[in-house]
N, C-alpha and C. Protein backbone atom coordinates (compact mmCIF):
# COMPACT_ATOMS: atom_id res chain seq x y z
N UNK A 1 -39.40 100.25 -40.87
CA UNK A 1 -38.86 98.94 -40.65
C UNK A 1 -39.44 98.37 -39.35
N UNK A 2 -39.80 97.19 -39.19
CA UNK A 2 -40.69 96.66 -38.41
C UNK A 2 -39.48 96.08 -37.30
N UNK A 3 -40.01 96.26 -35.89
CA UNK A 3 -38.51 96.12 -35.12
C UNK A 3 -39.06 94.62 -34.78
N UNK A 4 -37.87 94.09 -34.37
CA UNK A 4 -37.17 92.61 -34.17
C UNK A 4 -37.94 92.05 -32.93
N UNK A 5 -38.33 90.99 -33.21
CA UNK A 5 -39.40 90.40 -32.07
C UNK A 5 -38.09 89.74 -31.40
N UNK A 6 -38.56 89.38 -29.86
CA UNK A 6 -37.44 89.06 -28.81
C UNK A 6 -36.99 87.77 -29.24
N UNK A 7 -37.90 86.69 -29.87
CA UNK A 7 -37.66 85.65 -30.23
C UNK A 7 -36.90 85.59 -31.48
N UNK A 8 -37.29 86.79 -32.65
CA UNK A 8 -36.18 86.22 -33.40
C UNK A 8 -34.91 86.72 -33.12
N UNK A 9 -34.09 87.60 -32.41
CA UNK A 9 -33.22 88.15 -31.55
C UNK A 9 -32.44 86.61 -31.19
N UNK A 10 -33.37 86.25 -30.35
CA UNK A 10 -32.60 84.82 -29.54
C UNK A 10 -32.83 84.27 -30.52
N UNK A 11 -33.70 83.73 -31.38
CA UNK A 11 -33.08 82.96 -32.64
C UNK A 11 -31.95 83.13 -33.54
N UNK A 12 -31.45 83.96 -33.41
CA UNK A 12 -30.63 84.84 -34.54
C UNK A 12 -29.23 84.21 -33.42
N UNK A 13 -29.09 84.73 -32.05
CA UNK A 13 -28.10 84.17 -31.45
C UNK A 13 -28.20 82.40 -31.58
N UNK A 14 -29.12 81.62 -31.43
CA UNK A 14 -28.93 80.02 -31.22
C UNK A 14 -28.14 79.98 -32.80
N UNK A 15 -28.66 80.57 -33.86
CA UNK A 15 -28.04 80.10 -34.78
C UNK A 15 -26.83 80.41 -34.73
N UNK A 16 -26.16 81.27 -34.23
CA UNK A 16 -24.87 82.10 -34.27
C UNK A 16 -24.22 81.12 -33.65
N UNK A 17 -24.44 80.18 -32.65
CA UNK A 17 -23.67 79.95 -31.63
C UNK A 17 -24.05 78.19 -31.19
N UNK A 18 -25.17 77.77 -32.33
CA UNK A 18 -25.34 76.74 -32.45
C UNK A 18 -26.18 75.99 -31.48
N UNK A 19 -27.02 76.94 -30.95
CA UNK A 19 -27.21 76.44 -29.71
C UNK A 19 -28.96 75.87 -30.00
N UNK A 20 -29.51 74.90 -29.95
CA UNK A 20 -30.67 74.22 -30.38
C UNK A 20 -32.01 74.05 -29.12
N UNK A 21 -33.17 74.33 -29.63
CA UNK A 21 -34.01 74.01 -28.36
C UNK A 21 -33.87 73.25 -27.42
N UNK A 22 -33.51 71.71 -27.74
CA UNK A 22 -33.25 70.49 -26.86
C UNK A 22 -32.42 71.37 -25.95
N UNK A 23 -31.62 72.49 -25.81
CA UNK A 23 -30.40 72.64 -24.68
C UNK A 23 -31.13 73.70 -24.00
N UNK A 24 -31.87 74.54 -24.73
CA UNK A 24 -32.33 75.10 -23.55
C UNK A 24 -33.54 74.60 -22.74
N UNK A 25 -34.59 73.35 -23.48
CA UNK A 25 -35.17 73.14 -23.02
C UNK A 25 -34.72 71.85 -21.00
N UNK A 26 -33.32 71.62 -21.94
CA UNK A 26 -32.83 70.65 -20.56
C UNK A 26 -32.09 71.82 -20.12
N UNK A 27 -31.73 72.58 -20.28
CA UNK A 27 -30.89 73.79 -18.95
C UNK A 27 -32.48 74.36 -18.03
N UNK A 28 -33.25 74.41 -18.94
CA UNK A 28 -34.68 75.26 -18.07
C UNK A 28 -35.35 73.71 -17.42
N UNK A 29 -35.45 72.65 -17.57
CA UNK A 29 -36.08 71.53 -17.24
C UNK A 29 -37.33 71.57 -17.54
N UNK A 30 -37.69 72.08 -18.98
CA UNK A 30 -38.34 71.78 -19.63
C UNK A 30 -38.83 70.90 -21.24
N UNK A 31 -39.44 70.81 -21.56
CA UNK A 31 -39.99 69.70 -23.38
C UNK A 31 -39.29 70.56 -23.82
N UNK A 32 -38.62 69.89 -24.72
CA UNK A 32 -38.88 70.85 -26.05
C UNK A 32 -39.87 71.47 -27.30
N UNK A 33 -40.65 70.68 -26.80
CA UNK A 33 -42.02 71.06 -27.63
C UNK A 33 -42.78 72.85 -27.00
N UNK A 34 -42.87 72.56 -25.57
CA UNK A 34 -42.91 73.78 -24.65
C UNK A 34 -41.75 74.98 -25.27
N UNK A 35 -40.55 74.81 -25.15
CA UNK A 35 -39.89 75.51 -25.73
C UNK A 35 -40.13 76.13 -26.85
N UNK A 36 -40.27 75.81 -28.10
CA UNK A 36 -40.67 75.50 -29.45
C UNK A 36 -42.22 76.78 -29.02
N UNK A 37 -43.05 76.09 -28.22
CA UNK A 37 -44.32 77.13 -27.99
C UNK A 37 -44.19 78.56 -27.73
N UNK A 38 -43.18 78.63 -26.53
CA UNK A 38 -42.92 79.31 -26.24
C UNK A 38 -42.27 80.71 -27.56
N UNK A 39 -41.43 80.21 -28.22
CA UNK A 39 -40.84 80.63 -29.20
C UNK A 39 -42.29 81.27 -30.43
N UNK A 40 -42.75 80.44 -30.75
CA UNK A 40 -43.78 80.87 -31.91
C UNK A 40 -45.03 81.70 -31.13
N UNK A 41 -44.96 81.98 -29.72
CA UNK A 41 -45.75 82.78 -29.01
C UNK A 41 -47.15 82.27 -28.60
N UNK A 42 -47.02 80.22 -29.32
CA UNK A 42 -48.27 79.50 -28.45
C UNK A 42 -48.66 79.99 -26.92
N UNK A 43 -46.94 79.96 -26.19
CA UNK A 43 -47.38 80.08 -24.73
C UNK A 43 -46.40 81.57 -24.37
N UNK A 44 -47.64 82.13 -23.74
CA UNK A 44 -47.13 83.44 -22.98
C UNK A 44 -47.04 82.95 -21.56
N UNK A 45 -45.44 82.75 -20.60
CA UNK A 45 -45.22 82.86 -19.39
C UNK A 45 -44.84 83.98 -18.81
N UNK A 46 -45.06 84.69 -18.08
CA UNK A 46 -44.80 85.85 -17.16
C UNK A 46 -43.30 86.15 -17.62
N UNK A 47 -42.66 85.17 -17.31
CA UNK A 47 -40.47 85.27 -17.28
C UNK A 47 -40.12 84.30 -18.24
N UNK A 48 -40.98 83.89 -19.22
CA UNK A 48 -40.36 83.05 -20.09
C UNK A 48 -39.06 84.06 -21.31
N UNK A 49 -39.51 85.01 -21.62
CA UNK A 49 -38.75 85.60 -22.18
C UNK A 49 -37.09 84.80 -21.26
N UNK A 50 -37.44 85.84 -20.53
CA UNK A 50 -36.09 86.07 -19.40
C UNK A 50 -35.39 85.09 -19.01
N UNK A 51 -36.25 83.88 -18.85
CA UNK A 51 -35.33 82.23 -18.12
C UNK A 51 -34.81 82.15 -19.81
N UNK A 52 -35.76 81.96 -21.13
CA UNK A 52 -34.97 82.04 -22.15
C UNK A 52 -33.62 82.50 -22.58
N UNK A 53 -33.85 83.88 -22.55
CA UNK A 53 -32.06 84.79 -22.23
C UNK A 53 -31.28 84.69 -21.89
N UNK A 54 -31.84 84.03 -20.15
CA UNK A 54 -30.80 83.73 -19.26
C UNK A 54 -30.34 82.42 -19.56
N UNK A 55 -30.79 81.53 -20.25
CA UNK A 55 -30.26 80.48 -20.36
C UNK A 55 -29.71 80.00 -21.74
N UNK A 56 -29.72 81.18 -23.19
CA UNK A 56 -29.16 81.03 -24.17
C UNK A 56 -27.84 82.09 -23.50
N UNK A 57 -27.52 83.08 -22.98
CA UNK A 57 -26.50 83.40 -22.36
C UNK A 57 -25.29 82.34 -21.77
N UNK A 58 -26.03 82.20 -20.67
CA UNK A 58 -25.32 81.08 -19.96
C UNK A 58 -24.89 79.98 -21.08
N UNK A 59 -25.46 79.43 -21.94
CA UNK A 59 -25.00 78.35 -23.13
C UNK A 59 -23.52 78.97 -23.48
N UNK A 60 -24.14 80.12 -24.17
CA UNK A 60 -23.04 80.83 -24.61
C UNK A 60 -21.92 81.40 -24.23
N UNK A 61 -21.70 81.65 -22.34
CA UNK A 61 -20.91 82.18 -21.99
C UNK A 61 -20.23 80.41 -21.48
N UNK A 62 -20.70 79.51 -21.29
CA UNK A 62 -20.09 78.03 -21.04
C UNK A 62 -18.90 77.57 -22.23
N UNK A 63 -19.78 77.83 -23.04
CA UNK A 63 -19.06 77.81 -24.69
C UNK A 63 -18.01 78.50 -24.74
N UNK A 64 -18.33 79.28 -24.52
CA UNK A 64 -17.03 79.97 -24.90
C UNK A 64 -15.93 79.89 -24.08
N UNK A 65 -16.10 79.87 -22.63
CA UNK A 65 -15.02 79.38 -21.78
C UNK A 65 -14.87 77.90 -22.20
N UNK A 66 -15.19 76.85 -22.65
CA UNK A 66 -14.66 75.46 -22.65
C UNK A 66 -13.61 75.84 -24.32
N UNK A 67 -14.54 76.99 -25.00
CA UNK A 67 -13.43 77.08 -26.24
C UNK A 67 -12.09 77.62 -26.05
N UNK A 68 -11.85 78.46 -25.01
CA UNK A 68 -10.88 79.00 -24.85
C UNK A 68 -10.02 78.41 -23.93
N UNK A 69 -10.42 76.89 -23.04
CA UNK A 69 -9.71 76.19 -22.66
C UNK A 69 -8.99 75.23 -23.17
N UNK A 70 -10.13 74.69 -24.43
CA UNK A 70 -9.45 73.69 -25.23
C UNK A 70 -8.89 74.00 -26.55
């Protein structure tokens, strides 16, 4: 069985949790097109993985505290 590329991992969470390029591309202050590159492995950045992670996390841990407030 062929193991799980990092991107579809974090794809697998945006869908889970609804979370769409446009948001991480404005939490990182970046295009979304860049994003999108990033994802299909157009662009290799040093920490792109990682600002990725860190910032479908953070989506997700926001989320979930505003769900459990309201």
């Amino acid at each position: 069985m062929a193991e799980m590329t990092w991107q579809a991992e974090v794809k697998g969470l945006m869908y889970r949790y609804g979370i769409m390029n446009k948001d991480i591309a404005e939490r990182l202050g970046l295009s979304e097109g860049y994003v999108a590159k990033l994802f299909t492995g157009k662009y290799e950045v040093k920490d792109g993985e990682d600002r990725i992670r860190t910032a479908v996390d953070d989506i997700i841990r926001e989320r979930s505290i505003a769900n459990a407030e309201g």
